[in-house]
N, C-alpha and C. Protein backbone atom coordinates (compact mmCIF):
# COMPACT_ATOMS: atom_id res chain seq x y z
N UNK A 1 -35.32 120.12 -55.63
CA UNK A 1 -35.87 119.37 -56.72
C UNK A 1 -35.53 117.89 -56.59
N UNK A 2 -34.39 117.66 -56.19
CA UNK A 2 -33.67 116.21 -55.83
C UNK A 2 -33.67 116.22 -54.65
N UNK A 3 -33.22 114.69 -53.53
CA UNK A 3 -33.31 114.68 -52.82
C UNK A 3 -31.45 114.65 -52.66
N UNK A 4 -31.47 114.53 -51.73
CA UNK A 4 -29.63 115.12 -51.73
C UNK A 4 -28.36 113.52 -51.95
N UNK A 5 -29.31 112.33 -51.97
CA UNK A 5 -28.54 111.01 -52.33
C UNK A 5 -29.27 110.12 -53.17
N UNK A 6 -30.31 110.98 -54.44
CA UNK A 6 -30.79 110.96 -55.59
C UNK A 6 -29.70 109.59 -56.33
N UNK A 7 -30.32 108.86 -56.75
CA UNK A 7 -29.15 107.78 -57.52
C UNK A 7 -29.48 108.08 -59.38
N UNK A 8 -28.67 107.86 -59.79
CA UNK A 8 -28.55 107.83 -61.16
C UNK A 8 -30.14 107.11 -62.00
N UNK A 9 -30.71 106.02 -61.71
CA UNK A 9 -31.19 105.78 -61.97
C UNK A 9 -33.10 105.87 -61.86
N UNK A 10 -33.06 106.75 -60.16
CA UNK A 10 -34.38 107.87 -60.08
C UNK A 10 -34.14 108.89 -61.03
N UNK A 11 -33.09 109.22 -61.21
CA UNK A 11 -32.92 110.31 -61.83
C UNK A 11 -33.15 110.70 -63.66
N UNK A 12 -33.03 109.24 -63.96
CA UNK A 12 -33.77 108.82 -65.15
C UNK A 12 -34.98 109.24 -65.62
N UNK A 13 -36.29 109.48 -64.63
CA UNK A 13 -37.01 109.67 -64.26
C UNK A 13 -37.95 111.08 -63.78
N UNK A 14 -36.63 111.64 -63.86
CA UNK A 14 -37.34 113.27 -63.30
C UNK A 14 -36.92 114.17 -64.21
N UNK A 15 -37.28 115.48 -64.24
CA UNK A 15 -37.53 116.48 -64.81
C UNK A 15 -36.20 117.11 -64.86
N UNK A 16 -35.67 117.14 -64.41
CA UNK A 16 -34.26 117.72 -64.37
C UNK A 16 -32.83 117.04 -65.68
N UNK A 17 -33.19 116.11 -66.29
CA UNK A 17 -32.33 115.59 -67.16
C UNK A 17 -33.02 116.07 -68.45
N UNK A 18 -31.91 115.85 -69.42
CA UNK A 18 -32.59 115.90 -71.02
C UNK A 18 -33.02 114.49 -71.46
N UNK A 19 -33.76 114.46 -71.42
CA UNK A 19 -34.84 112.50 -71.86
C UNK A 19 -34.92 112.78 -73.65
N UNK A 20 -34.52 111.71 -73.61
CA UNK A 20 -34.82 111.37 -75.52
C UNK A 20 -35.07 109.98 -75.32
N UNK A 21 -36.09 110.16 -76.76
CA UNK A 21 -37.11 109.07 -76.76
C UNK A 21 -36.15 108.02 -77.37
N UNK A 22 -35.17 108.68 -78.20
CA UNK A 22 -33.88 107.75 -79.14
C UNK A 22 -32.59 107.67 -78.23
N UNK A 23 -31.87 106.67 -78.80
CA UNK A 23 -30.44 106.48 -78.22
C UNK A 23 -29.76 107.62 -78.30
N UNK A 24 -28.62 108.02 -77.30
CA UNK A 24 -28.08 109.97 -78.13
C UNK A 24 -26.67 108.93 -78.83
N UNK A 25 -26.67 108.17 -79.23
CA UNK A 25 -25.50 107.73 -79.96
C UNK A 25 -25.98 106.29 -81.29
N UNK A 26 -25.17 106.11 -81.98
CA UNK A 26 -25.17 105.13 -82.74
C UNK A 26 -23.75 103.69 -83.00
N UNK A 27 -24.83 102.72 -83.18
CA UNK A 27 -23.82 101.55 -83.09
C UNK A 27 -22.24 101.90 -83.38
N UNK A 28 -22.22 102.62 -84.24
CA UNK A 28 -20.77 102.49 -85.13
C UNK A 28 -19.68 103.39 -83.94
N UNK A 29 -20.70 104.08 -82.55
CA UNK A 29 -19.44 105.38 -82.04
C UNK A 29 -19.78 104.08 -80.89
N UNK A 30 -20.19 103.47 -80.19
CA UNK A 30 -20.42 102.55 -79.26
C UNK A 30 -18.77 101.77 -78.83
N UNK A 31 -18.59 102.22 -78.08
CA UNK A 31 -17.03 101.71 -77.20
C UNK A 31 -17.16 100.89 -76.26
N UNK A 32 -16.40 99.53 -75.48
CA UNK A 32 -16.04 99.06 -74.45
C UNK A 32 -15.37 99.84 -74.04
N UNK A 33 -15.60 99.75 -72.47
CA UNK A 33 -14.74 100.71 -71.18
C UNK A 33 -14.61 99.54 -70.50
N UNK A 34 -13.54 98.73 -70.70
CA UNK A 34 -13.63 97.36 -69.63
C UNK A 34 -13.00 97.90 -68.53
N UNK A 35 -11.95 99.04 -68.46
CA UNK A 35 -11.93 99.44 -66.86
C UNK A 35 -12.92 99.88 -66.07
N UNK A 36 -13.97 100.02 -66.18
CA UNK A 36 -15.73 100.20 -65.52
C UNK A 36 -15.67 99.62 -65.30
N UNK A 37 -15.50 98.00 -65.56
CA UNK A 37 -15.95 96.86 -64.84
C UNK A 37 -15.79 96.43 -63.57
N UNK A 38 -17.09 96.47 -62.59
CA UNK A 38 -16.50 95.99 -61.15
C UNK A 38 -16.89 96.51 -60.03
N UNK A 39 -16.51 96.66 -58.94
CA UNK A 39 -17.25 97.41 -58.03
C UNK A 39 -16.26 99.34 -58.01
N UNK A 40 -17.78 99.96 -57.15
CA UNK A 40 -17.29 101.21 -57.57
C UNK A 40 -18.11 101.64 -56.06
N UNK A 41 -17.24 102.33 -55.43
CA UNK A 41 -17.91 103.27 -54.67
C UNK A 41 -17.97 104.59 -55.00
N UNK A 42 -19.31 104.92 -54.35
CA UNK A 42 -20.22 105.88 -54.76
C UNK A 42 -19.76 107.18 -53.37
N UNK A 43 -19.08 108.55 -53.76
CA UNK A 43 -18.53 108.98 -53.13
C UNK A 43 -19.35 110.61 -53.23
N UNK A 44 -20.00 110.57 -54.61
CA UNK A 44 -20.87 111.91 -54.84
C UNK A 44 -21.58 111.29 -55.70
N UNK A 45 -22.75 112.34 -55.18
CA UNK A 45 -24.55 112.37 -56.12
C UNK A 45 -24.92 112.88 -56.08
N UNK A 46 -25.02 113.34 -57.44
CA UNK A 46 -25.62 114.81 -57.45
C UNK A 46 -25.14 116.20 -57.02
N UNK A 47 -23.67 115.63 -56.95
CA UNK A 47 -22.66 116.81 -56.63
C UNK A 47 -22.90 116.74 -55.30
N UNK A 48 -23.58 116.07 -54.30
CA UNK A 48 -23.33 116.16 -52.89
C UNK A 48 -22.64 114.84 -52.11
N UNK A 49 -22.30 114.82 -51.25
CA UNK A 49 -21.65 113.74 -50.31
C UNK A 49 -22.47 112.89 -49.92
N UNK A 50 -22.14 111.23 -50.46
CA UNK A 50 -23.00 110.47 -49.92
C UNK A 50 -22.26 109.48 -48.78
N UNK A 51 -23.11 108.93 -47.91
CA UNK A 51 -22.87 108.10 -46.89
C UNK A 51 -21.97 107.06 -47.29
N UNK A 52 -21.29 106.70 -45.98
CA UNK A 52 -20.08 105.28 -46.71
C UNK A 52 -21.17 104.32 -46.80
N UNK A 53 -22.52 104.06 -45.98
CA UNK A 53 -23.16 103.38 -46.23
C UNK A 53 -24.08 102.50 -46.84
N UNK A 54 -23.63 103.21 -48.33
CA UNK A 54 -24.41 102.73 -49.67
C UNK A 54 -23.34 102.01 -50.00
N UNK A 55 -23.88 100.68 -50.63
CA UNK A 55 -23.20 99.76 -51.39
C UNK A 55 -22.51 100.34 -52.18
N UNK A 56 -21.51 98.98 -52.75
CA UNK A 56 -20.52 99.33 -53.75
C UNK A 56 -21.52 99.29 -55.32
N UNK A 57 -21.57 100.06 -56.06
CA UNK A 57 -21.92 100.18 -57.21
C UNK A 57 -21.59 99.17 -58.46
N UNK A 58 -21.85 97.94 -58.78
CA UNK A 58 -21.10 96.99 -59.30
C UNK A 58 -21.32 97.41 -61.12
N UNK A 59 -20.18 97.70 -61.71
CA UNK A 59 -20.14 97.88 -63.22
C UNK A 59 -20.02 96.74 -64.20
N UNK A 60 -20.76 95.98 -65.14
CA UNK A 60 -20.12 95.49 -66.11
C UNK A 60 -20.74 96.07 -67.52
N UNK A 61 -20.00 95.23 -68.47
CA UNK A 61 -19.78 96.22 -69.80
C UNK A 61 -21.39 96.92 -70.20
N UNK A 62 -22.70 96.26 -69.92
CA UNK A 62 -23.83 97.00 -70.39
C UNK A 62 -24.50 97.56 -69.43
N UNK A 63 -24.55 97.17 -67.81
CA UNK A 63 -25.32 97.41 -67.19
C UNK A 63 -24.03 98.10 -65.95
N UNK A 64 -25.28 99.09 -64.84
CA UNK A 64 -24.75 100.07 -63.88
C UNK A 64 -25.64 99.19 -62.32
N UNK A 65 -25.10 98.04 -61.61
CA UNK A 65 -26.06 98.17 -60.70
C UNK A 65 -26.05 99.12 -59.50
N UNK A 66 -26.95 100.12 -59.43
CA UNK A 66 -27.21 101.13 -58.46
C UNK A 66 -27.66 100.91 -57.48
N UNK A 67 -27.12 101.88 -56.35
CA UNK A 67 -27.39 101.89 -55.11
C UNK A 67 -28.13 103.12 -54.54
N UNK A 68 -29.13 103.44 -53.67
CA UNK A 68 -29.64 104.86 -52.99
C UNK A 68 -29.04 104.68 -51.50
N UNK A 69 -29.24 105.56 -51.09
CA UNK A 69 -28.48 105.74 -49.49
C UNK A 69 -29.86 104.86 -48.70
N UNK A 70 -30.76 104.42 -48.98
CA UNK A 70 -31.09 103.41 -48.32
C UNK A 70 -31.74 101.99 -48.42
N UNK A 71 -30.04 101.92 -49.48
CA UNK A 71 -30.04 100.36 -49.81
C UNK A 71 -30.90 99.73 -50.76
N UNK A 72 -31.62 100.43 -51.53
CA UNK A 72 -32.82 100.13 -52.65
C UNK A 72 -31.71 100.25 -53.59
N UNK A 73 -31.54 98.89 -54.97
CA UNK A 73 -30.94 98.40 -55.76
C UNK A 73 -32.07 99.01 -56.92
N UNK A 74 -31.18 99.19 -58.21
CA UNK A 74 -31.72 99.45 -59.22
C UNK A 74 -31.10 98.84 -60.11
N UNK A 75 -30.91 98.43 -61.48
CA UNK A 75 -30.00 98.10 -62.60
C UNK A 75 -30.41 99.10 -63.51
N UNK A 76 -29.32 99.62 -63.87
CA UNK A 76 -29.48 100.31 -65.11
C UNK A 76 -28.94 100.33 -66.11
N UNK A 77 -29.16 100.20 -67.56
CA UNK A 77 -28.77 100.13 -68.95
C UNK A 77 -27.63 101.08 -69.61
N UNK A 78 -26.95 100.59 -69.58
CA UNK A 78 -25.09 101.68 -69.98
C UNK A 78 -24.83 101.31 -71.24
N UNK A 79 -24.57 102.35 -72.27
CA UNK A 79 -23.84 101.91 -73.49
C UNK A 79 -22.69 102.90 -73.48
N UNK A 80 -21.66 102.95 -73.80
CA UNK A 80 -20.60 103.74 -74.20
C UNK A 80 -20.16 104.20 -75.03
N UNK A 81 -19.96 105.03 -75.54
CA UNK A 81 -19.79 105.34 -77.02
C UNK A 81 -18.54 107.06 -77.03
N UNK A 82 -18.10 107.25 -78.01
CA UNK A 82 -17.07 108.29 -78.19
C UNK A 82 -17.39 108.56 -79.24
N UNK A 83 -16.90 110.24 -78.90
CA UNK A 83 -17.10 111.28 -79.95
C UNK A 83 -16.59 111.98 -79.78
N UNK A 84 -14.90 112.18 -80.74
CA UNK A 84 -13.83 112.70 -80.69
C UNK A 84 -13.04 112.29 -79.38
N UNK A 85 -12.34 112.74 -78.74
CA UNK A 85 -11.72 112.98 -77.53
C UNK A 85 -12.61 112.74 -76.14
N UNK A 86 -14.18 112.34 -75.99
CA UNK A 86 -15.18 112.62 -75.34
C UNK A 86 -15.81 111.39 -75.39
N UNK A 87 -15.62 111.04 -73.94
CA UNK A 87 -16.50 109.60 -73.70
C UNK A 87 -17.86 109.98 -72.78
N UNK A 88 -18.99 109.31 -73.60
CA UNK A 88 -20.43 109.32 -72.96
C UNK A 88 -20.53 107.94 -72.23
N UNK A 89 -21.85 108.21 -71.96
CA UNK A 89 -22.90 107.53 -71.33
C UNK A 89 -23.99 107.20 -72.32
N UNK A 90 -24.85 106.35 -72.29
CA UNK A 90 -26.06 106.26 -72.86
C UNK A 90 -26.78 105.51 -71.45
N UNK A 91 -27.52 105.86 -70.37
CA UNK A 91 -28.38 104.96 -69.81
C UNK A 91 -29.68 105.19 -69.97
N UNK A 92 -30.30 104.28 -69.50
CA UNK A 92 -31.74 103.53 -69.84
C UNK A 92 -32.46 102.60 -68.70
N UNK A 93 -33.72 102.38 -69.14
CA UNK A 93 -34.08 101.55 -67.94
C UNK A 93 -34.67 100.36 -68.59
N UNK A 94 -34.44 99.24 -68.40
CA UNK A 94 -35.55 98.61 -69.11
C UNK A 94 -36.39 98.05 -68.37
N UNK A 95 -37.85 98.84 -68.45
CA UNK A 95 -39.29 98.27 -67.76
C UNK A 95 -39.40 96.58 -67.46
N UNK A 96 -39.87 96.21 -66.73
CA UNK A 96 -40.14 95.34 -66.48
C UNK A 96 -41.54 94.71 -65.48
N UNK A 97 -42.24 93.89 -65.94
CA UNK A 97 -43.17 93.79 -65.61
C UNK A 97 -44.17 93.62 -66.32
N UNK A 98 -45.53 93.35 -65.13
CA UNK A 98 -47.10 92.84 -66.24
C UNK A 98 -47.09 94.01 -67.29
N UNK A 99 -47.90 93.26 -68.12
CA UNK A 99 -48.22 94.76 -69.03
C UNK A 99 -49.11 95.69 -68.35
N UNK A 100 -50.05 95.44 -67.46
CA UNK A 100 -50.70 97.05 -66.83
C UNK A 100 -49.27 97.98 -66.37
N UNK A 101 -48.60 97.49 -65.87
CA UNK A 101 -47.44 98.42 -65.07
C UNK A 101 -47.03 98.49 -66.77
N UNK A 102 -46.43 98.08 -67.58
CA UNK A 102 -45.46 98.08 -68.72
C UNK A 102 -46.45 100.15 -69.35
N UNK A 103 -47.77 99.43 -69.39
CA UNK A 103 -48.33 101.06 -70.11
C UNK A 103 -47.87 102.22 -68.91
N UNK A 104 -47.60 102.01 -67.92
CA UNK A 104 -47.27 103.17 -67.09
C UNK A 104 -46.17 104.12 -67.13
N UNK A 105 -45.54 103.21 -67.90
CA UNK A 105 -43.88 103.64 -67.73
C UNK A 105 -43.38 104.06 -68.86
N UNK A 106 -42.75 104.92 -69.20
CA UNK A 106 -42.21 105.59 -70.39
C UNK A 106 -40.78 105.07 -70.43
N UNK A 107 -40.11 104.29 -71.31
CA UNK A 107 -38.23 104.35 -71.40
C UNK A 107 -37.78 105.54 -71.90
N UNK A 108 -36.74 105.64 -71.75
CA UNK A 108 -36.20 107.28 -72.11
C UNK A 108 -34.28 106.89 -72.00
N UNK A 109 -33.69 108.03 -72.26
CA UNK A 109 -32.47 107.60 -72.42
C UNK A 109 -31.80 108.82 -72.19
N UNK A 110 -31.08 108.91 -71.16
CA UNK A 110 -30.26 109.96 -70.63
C UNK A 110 -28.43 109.62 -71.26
N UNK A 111 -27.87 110.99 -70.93
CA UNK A 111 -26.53 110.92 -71.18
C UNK A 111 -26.16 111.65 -70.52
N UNK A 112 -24.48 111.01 -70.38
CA UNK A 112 -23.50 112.04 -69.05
C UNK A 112 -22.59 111.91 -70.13
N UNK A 113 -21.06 112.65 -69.86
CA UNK A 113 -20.19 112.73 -69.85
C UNK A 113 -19.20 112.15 -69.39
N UNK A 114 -18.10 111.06 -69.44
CA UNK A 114 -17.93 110.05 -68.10
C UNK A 114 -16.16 110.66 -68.44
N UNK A 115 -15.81 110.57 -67.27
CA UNK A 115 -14.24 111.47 -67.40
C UNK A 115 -13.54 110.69 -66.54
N UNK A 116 -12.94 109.34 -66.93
CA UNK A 116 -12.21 108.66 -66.11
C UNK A 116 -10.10 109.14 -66.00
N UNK A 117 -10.17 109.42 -64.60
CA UNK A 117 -9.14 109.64 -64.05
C UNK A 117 -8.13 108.65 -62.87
N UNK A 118 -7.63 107.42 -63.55
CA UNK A 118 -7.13 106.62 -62.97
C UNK A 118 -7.89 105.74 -62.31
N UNK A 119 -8.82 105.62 -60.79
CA UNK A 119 -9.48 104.99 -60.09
C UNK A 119 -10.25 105.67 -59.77
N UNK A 120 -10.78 107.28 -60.39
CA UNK A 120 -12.04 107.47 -60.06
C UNK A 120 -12.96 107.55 -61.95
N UNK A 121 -13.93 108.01 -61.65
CA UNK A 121 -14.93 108.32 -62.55
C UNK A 121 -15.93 108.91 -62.26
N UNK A 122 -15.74 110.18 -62.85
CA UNK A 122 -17.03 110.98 -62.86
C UNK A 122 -18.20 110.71 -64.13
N UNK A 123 -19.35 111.09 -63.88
CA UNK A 123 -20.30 110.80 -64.94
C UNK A 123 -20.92 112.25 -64.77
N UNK A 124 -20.88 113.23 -65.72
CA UNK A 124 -21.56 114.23 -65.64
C UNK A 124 -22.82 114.78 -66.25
N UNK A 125 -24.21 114.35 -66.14
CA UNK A 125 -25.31 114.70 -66.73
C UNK A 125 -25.47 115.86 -67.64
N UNK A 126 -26.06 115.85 -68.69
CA UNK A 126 -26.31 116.76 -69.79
C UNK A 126 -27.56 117.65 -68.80
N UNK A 127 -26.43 118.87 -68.91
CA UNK A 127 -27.83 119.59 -67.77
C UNK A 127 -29.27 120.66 -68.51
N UNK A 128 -30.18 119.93 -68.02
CA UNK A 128 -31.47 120.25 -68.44
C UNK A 128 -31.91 121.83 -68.32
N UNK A 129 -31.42 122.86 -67.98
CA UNK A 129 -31.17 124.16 -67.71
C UNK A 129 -30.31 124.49 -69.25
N UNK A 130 -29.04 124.27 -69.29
CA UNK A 130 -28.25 124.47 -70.38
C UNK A 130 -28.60 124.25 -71.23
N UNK A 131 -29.24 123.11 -71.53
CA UNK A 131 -29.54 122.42 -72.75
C UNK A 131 -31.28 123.61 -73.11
N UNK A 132 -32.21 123.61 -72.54
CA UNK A 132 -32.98 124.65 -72.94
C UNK A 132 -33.22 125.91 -73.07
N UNK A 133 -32.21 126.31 -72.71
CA UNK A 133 -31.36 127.78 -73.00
C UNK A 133 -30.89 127.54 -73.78
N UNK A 134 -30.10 126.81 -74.62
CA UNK A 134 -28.95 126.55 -76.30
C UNK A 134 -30.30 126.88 -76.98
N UNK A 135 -31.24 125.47 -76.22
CA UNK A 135 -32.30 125.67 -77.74
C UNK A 135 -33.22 126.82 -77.94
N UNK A 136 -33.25 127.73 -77.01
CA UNK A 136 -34.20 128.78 -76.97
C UNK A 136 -33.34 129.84 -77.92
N UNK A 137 -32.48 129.62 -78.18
CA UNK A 137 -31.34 130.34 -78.90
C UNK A 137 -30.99 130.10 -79.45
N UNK A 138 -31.32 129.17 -80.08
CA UNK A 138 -30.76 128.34 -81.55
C UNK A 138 -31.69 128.65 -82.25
N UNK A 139 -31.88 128.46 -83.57
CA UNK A 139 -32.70 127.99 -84.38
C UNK A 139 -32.93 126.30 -84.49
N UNK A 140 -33.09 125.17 -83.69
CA UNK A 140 -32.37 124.14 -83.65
C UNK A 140 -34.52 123.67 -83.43
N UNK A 141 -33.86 123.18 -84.50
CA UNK A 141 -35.67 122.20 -84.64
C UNK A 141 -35.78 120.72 -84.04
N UNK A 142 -35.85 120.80 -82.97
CA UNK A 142 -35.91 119.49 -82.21
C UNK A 142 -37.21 118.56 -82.01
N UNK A 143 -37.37 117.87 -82.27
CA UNK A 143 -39.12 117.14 -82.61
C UNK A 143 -39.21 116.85 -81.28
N UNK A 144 -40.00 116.77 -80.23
CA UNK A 144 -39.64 116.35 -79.20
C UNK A 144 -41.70 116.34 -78.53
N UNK A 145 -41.98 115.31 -77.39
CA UNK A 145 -43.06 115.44 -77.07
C UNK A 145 -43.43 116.52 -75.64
N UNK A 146 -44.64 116.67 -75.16
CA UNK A 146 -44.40 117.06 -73.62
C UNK A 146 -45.48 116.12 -73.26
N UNK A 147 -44.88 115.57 -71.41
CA UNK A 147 -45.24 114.83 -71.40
C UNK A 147 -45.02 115.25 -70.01
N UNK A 148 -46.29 115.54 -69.04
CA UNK A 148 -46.24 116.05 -67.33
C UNK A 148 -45.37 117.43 -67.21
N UNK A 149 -45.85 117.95 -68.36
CA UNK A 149 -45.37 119.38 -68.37
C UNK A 149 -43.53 119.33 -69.58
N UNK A 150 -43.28 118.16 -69.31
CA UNK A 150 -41.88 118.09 -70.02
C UNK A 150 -41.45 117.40 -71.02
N UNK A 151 -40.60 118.32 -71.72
CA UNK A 151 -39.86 117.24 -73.14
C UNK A 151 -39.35 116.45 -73.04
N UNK A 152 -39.83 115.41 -73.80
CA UNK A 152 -39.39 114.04 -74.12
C UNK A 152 -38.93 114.30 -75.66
N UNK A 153 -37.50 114.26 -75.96
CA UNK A 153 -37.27 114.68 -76.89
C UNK A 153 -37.22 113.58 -78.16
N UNK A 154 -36.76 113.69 -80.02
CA UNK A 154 -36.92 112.46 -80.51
C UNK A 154 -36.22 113.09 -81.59
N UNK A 155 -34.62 113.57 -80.68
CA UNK A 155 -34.22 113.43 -82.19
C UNK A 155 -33.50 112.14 -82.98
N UNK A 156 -32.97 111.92 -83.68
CA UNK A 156 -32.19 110.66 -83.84
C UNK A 156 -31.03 110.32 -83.45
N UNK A 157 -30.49 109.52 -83.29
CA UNK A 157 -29.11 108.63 -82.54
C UNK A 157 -27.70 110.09 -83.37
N UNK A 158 -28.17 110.01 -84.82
CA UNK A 158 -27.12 110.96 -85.29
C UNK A 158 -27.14 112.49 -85.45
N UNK A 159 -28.68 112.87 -84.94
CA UNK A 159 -28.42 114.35 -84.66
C UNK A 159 -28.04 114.18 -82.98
N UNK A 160 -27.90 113.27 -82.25
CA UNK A 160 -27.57 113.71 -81.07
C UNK A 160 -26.11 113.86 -80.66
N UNK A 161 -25.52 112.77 -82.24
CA UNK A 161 -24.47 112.74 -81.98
C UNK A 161 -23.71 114.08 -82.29
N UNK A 162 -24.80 114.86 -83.54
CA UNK A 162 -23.64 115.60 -83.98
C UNK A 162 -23.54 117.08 -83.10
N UNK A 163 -24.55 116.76 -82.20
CA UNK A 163 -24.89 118.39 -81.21
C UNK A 163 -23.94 118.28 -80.44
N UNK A 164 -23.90 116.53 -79.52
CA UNK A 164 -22.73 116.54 -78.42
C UNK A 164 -21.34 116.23 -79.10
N UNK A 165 -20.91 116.15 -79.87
CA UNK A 165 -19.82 116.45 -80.81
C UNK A 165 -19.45 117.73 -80.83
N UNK A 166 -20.60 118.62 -81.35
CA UNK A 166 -19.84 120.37 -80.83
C UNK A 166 -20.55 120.87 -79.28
N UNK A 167 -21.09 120.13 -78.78
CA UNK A 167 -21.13 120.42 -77.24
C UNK A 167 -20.22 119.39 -76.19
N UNK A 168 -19.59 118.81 -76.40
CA UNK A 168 -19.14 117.89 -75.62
C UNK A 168 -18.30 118.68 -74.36
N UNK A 169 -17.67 119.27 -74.95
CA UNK A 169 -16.49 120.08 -74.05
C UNK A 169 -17.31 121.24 -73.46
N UNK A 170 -18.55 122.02 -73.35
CA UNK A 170 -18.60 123.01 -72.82
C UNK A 170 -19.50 122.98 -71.60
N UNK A 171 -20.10 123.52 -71.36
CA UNK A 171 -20.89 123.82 -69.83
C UNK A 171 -22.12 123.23 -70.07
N UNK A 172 -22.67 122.44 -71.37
CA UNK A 172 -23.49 121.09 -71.16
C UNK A 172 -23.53 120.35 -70.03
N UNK A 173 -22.11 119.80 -69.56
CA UNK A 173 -21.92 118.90 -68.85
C UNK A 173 -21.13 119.63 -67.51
N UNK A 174 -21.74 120.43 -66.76
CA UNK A 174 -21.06 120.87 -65.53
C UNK A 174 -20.85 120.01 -64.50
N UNK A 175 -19.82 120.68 -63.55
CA UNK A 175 -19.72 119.34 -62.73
C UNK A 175 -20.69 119.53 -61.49
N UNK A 176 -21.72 120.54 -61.27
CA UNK A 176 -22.53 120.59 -60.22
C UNK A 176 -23.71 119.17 -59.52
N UNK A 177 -23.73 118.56 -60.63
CA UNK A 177 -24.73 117.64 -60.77
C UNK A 177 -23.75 116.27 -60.67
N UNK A 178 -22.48 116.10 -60.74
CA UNK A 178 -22.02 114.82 -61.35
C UNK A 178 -22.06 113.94 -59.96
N UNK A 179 -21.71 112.60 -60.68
CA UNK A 179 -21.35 111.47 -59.76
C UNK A 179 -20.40 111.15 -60.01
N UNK A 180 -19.66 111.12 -58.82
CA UNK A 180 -17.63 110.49 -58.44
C UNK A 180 -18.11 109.28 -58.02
N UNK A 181 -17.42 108.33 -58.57
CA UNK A 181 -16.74 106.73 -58.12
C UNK A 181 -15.66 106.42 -57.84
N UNK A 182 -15.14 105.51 -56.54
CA UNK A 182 -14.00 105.77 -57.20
C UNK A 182 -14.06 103.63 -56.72
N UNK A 183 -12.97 103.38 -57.97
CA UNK A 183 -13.04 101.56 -57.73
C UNK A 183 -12.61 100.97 -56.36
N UNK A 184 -13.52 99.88 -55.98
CA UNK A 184 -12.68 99.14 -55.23
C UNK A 184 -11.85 98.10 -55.57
């Protein structure tokens, strides 16, 4: 489904993440992580081994600039935020361009799990398997669009907060999929 050095920010993009049309957090849980800041090598993607040959991943407080294993740069949109004991992700893309390209493109807003351990950091994606299995089993009324076969979901900043609040800790966020950094 991925290609095996997939970057965070194609990945925005495909079918395999949970996409919401809203932020999954709100201003008031929104945290600085100033130890993110800086360069980061990129050591796993997508749970597989990537080349020493991708750039260093440079962090500051809003933005992720990304690297693919062949050297194609991306920037991507980072907010941080906590809920309880549990530090996220919020990324994003922001379109850019004429307006013919601008109607092409959908923004959307993914979330990981980010589990910093001294000089590394993992970011672990809300996995799109798990997450539609909860809801097929919930009673959980999620407004959400389809859009190329897939949900684009819309719930609000504070029902997302309050799902990954009692999902934060469980097999939402496996580590099969994650990305390791570790700083330079």
């Amino acid at each position: 489904m991925h290609s095996k050095f997939a970057i965070l920010s194609a990945l925005l993009l495909t079918g395999c993440l949970v996409q919401s049309l809203q932020p999954f957090h709100t201003p008031a849980t929104t945290v600085e992580v100033p130890e993110l800041t800086g360069q980061w090598e990129l050591l796993t993607a997508w749970g597989e081994p990537v080349p020493a040959s991708v750039p260093a991943w440079k962090f500051t407080p809003d933005e992720i600039l990304t690297w693919d294993h062949k050297t194609n740069s991306s920037p991507v949109k980072v907010k941080y935020f906590r809920l309880g004991d549990n530090l996220f992700a919020n990324t994003s893309v922001e379109p850019t361009g004429n307006w013919y390209q601008l109607w092409h493109l959908r923004p959307v807003h993914t979330v990981a799990r980010v589990i910093l351990a001294g000089d590394t950091v993992e970011f672990r994606p809300l996995d799109f398997t798990w997450f539609t299995n909860c809801v097929a089993q919930t009673p959980l009324a999620i407004p959400h669009i389809t859009a190329d076969d897939f949900p684009l979901y819309n719930w609000s900043p504070r029902q997302w907060e309050q799902f990954l609040t009692t999902h934060g800790d469980t097999n939402a966020f496996p580590p099969t999929h994650r990305y390791v950094l570790k700083k330079r």
